[in-house]
PDB file of N, CA and C in Angstrom:
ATOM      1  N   UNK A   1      -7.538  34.329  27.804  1.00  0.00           N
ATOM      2  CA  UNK A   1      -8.322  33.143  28.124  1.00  0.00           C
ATOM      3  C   UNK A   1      -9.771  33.368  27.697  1.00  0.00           C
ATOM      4  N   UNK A   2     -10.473  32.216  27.413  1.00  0.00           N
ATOM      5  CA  UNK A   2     -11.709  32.426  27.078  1.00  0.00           C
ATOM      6  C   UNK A   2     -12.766  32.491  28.227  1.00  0.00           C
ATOM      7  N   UNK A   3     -13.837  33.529  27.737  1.00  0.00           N
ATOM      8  CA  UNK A   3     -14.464  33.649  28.559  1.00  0.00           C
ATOM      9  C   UNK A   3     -15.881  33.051  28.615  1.00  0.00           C
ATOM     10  N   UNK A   4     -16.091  32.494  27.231  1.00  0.00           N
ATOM     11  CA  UNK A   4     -17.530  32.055  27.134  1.00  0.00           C
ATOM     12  C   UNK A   4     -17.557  30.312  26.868  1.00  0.00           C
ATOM     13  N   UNK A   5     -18.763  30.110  27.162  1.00  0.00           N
ATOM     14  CA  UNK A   5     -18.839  28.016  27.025  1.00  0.00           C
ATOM     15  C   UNK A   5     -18.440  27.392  25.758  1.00  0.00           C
ATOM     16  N   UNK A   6     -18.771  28.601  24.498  1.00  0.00           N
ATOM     17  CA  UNK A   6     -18.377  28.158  22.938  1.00  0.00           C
ATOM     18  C   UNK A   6     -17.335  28.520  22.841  1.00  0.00           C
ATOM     19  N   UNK A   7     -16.578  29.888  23.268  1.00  0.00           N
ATOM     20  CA  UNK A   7     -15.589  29.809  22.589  1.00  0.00           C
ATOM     21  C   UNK A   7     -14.207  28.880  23.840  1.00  0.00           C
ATOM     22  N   UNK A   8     -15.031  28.226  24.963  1.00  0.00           N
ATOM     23  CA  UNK A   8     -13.950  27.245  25.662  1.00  0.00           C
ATOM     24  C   UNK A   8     -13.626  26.233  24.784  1.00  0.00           C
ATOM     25  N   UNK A   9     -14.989  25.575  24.140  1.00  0.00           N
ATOM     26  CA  UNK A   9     -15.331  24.871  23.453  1.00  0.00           C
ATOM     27  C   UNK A   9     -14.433  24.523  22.195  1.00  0.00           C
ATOM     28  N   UNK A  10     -14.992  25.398  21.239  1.00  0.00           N
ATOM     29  CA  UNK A  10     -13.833  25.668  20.435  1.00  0.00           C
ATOM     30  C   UNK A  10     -12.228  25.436  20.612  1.00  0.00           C
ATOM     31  N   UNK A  11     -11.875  25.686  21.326  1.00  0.00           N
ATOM     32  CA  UNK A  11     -10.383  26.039  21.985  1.00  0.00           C
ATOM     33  C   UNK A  11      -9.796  24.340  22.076  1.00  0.00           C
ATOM     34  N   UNK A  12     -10.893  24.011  23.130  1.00  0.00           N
ATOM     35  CA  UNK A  12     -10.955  22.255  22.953  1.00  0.00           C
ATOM     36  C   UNK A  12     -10.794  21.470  21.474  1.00  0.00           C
ATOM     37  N   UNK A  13     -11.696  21.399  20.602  1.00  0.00           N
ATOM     38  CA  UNK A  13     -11.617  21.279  19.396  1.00  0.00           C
ATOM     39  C   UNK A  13     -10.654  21.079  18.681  1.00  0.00           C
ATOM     40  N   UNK A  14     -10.061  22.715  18.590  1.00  0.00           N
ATOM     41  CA  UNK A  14      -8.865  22.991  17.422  1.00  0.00           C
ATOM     42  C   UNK A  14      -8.110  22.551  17.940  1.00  0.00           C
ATOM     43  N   UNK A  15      -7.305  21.595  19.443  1.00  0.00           N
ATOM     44  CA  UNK A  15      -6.489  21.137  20.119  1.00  0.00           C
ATOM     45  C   UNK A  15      -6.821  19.729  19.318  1.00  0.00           C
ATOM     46  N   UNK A  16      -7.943  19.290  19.565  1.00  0.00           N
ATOM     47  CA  UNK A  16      -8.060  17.803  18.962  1.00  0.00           C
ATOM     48  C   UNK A  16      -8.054  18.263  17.289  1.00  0.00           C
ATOM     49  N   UNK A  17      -8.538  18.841  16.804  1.00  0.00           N
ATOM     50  CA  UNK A  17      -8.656  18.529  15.393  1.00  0.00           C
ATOM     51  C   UNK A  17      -7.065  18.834  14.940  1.00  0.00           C
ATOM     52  N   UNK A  18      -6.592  19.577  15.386  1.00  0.00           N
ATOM     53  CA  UNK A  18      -4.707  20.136  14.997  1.00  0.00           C
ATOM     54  C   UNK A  18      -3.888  19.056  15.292  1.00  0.00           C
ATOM     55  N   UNK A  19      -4.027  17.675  16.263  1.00  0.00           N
ATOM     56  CA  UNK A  19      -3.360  16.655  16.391  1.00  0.00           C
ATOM     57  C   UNK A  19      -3.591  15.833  15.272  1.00  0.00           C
ATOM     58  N   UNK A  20      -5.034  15.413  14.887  1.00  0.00           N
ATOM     59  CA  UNK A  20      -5.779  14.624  13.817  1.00  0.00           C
ATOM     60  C   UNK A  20      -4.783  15.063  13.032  1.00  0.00           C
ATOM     61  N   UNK A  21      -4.849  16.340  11.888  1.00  0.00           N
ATOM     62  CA  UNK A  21      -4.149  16.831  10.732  1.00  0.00           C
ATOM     63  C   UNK A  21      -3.055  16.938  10.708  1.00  0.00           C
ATOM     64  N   UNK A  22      -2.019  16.852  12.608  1.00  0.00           N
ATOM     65  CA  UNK A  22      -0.951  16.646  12.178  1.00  0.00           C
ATOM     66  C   UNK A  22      -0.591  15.025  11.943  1.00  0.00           C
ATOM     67  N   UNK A  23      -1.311  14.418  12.091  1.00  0.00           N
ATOM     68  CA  UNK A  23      -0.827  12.810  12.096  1.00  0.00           C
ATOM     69  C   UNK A  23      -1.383  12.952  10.711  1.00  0.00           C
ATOM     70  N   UNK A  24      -2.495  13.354  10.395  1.00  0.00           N
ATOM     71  CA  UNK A  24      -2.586  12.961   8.763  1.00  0.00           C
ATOM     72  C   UNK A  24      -1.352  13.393   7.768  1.00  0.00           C
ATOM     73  N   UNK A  25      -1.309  14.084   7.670  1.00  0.00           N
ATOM     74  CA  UNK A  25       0.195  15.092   6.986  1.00  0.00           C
ATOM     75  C   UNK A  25       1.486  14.018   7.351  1.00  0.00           C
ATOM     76  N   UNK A  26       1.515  13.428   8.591  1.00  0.00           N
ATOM     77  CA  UNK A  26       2.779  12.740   8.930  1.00  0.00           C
ATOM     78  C   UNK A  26       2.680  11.279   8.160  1.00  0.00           C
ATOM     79  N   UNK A  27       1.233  10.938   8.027  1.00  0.00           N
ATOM     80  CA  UNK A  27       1.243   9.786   7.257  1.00  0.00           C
ATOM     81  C   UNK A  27       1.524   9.817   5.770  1.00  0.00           C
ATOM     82  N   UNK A  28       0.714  11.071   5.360  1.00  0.00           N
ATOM     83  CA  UNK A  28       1.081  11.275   3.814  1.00  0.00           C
ATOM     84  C   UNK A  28       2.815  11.623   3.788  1.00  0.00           C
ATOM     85  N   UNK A  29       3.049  12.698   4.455  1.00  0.00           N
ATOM     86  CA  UNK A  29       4.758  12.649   4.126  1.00  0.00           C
ATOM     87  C   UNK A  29       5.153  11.569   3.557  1.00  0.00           C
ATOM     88  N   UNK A  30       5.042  10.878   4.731  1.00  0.00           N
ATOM     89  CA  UNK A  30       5.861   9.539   4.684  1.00  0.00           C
ATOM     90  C   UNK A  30       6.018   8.708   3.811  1.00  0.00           C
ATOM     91  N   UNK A  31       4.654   8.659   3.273  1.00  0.00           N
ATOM     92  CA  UNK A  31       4.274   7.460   2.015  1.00  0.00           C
ATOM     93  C   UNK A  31       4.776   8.689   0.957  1.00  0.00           C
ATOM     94  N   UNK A  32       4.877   9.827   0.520  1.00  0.00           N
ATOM     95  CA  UNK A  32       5.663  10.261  -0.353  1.00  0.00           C
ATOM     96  C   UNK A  32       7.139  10.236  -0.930  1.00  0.00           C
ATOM     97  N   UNK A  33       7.840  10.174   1.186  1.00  0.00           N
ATOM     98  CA  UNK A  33       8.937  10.048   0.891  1.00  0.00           C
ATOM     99  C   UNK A  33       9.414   8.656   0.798  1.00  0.00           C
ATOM    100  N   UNK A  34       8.564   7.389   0.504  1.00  0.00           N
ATOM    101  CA  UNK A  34       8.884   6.342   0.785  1.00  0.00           C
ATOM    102  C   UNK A  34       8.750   5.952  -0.833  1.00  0.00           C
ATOM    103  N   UNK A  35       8.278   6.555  -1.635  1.00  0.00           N
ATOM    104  CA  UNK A  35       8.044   6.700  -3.107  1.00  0.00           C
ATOM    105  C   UNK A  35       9.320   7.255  -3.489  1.00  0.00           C
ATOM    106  N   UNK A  36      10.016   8.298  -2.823  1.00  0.00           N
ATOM    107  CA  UNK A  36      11.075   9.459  -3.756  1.00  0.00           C
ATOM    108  C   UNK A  36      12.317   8.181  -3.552  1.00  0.00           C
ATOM    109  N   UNK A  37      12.458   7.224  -2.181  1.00  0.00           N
ATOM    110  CA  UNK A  37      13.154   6.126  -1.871  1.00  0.00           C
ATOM    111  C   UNK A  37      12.886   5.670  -3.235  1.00  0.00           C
ATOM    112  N   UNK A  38      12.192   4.812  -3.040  1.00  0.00           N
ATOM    113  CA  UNK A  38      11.863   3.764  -4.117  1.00  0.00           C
ATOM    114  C   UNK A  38      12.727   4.509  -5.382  1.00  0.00           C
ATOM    115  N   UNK A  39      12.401   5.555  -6.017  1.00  0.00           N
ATOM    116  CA  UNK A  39      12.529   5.948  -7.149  1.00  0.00           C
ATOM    117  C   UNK A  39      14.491   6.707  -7.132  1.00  0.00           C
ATOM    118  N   UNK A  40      14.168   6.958  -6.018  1.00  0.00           N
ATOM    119  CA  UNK A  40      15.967   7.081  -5.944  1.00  0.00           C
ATOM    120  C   UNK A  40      17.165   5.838  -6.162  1.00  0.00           C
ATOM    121  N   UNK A  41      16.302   4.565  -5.672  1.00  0.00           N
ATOM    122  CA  UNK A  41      16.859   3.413  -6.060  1.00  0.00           C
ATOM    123  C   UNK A  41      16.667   2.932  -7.550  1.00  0.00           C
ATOM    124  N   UNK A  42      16.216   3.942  -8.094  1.00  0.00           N
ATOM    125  CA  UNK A  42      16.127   3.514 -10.036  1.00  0.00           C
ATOM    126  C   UNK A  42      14.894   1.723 -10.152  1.00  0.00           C
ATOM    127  N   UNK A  43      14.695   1.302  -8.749  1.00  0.00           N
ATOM    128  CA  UNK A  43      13.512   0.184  -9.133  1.00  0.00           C
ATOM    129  C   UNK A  43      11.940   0.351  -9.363  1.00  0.00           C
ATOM    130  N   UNK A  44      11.907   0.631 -10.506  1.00  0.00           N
ATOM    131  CA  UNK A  44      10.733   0.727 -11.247  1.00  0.00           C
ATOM    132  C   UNK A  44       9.692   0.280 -10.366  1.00  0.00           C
ATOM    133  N   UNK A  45       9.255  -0.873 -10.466  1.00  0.00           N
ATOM    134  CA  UNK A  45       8.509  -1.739  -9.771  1.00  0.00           C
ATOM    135  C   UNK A  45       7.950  -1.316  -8.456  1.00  0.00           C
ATOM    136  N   UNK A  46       9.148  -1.299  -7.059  1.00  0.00           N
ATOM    137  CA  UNK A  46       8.985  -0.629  -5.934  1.00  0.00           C
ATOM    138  C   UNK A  46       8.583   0.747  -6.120  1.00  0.00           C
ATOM    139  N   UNK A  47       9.046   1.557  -6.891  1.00  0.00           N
ATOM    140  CA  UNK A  47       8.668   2.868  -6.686  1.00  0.00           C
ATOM    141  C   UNK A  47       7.148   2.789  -6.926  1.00  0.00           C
ATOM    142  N   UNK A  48       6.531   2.166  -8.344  1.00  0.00           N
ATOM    143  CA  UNK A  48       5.218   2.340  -8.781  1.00  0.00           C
ATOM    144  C   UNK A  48       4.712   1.305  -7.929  1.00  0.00           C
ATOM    145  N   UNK A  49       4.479   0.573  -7.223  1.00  0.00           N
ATOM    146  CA  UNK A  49       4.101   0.313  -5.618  1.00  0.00           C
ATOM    147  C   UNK A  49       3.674   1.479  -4.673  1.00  0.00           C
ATOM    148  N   UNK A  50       4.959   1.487  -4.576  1.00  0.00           N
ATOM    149  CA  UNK A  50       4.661   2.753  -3.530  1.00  0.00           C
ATOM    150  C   UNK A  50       3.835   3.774  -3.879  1.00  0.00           C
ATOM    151  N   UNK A  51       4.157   4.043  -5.340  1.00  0.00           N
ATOM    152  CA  UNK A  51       2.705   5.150  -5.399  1.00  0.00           C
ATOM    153  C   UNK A  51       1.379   4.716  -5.450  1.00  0.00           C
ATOM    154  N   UNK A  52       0.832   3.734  -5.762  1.00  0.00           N
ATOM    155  CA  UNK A  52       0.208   2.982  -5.557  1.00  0.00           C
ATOM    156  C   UNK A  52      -0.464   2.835  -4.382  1.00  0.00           C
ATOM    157  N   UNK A  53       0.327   2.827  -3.167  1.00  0.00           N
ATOM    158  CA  UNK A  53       0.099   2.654  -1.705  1.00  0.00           C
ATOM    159  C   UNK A  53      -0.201   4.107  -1.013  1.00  0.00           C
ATOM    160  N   UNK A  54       0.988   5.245  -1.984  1.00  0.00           N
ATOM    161  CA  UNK A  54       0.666   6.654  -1.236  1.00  0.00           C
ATOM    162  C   UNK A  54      -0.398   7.242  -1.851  1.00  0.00           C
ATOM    163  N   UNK A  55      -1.019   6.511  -3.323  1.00  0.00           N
ATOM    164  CA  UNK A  55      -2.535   7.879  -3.623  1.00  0.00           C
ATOM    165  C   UNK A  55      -3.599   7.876  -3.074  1.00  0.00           C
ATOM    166  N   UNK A  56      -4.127   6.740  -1.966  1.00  0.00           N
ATOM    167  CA  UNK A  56      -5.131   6.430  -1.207  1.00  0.00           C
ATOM    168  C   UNK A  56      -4.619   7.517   0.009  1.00  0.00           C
ATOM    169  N   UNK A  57      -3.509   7.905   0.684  1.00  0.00           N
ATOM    170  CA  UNK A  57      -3.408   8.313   1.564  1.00  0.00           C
ATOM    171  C   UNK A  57      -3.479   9.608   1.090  1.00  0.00           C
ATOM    172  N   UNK A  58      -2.940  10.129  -0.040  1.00  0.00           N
ATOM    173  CA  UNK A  58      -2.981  11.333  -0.316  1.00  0.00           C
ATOM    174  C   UNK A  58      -4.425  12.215  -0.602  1.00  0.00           C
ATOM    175  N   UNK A  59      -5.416  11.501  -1.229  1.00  0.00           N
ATOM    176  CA  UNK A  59      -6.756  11.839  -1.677  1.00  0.00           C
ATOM    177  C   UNK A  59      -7.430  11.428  -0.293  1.00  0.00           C
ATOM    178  N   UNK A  60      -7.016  10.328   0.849  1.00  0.00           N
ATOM    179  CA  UNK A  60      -7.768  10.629   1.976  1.00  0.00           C
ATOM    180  C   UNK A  60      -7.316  12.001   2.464  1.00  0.00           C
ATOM    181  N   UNK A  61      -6.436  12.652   2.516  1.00  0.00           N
ATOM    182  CA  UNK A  61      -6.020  13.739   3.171  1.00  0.00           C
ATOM    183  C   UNK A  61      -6.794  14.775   2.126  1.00  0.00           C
ATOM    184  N   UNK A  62      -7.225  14.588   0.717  1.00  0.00           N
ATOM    185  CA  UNK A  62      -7.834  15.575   0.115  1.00  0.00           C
ATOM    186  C   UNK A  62      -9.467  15.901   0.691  1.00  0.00           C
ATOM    187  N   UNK A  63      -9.914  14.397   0.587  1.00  0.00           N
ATOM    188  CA  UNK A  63     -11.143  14.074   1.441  1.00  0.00           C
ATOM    189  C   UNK A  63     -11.493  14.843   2.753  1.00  0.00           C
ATOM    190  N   UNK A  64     -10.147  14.687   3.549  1.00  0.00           N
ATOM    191  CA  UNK A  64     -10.522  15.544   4.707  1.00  0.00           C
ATOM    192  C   UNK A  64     -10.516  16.434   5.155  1.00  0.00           C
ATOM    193  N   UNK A  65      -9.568  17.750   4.261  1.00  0.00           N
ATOM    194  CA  UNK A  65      -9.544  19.113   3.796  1.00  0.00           C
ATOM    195  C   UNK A  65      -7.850  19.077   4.409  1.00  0.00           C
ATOM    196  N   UNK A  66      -7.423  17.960   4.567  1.00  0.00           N
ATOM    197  CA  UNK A  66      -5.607  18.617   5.326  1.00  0.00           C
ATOM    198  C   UNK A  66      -4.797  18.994   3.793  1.00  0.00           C
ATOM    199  N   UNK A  67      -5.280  18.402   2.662  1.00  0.00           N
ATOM    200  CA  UNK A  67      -4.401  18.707   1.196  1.00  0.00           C
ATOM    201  C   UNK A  67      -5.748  18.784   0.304  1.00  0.00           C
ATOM    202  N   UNK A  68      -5.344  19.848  -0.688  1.00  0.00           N
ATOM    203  CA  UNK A  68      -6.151  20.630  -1.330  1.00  0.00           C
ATOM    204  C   UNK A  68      -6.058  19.577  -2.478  1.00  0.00           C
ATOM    205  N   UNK A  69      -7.387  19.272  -3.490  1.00  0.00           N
ATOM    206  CA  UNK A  69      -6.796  18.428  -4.671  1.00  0.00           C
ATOM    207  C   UNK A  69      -6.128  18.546  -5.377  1.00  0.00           C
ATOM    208  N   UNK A  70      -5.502  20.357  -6.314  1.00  0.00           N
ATOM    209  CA  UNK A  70      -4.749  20.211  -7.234  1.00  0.00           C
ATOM    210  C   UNK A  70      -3.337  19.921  -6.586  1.00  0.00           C
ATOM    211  N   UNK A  71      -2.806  20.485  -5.162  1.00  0.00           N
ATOM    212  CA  UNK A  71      -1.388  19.551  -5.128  1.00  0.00           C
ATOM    213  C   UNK A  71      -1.443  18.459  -4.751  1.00  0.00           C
ATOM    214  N   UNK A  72      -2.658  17.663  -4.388  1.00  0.00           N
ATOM    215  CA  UNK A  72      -2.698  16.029  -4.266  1.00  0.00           C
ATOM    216  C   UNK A  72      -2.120  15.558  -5.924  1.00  0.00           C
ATOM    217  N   UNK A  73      -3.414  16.069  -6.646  1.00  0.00           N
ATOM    218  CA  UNK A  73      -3.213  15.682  -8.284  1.00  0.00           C
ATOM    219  C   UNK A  73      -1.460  16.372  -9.076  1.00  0.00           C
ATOM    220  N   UNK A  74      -0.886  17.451  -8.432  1.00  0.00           N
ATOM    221  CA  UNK A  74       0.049  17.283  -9.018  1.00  0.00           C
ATOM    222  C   UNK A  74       1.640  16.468  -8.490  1.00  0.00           C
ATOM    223  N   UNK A  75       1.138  16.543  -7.196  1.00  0.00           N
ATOM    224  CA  UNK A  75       2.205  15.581  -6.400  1.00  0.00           C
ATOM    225  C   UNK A  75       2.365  13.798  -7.089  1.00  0.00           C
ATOM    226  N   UNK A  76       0.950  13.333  -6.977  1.00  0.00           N
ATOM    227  CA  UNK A  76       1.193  11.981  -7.999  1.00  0.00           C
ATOM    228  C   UNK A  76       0.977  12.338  -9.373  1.00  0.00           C
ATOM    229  N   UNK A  77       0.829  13.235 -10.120  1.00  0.00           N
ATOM    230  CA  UNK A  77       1.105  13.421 -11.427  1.00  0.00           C
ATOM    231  C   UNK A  77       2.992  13.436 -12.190  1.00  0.00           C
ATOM    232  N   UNK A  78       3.669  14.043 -10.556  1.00  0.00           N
ATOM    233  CA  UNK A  78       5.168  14.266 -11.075  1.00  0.00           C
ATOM    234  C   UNK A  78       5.740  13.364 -10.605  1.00  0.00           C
ATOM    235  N   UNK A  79       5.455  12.192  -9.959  1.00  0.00           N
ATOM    236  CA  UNK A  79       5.750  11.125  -9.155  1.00  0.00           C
ATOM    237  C   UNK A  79       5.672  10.337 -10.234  1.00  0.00           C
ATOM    238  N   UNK A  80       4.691   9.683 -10.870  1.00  0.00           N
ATOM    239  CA  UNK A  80       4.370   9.041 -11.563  1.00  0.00           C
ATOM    240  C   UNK A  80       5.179   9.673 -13.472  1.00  0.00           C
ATOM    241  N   UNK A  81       5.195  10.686 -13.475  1.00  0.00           N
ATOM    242  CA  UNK A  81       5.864  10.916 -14.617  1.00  0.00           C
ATOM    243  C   UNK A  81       7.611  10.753 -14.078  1.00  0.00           C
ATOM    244  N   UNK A  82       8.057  10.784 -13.233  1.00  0.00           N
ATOM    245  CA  UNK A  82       9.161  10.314 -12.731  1.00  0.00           C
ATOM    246  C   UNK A  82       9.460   9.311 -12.950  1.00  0.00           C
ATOM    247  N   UNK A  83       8.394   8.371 -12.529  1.00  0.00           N
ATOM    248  CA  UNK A  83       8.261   6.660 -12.701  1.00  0.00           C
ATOM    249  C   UNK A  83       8.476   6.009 -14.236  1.00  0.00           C
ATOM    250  N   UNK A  84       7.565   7.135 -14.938  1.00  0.00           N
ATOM    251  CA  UNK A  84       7.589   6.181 -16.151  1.00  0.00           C
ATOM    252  C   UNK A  84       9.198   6.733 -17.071  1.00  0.00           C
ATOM    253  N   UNK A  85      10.393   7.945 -16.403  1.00  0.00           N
ATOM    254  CA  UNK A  85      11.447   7.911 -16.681  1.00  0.00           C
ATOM    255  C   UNK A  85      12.182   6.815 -16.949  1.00  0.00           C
ATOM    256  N   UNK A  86      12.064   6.512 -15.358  1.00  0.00           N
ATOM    257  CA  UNK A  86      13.052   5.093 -15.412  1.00  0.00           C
ATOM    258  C   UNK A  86      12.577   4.294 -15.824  1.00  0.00           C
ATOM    259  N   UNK A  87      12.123   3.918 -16.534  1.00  0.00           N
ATOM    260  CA  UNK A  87      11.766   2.832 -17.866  1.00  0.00           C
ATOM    261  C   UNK A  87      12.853   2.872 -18.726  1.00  0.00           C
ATOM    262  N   UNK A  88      12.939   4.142 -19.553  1.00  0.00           N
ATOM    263  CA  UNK A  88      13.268   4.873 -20.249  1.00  0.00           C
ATOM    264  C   UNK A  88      15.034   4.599 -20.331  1.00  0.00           C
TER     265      UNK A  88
END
C-alpha cells in the first residue's frame, strides 16, 4: 500500500486513466472489426465506409498515445489495400 499523498495519488490516476484507454482500444477494435465485416462480405462500398469511419478513431487513439502511429498507418494501409482487391 502506498504510503505517501503522491504516490496515493498516482494510484488514483492510473485507475482512471487505464479505464479511459481501455474504452479507447474497445472503440478502435470495433470499428476495425466492423471494416474486416464489411470486407468479408466482398461489398466494396461498405467496407471503404467503414474505413472511412475507423481512421478518425484510429489516429484519435494515435493522438492520445493508446496506438503508436506506424501500426495506426499500417493497420489502414492493409485495410485499404484489401479494399482496393475487391475491385479487382
Amino acid at each position: 500500500m502506498a504510503n505517501h499523498k503522491s504516490s496515493e495519488k498516482r494510484i488514483r490516476q492510473t485507475v482512471k486513466r487505464t479505464a479511459v484507454n481501455r474504452k479507447r482500444n474497445s472503440i478502435i477494435k470495433s470499428s476495425l472489426k466492423k471494416v474486416e465485416a464489411a470486407i468479408a462480405t466482398g461489398n466494396k462500398n461498405a467496407a471503404a465506409e467503414a474505413l472511412k469511419a475507423a481512421q478518425p478513431e484510429l489516429m484519435s487513439g494515435v493522438s492520445k498515445g493508446v496506438v503508436k502511429l506506424g501500426t495506426a498507418s499500417r493497420k489502414i494501409s492493409r485495410l485499404s489495400a484489401r479494399i482496393k482487391k475487391l475491385a479487382a
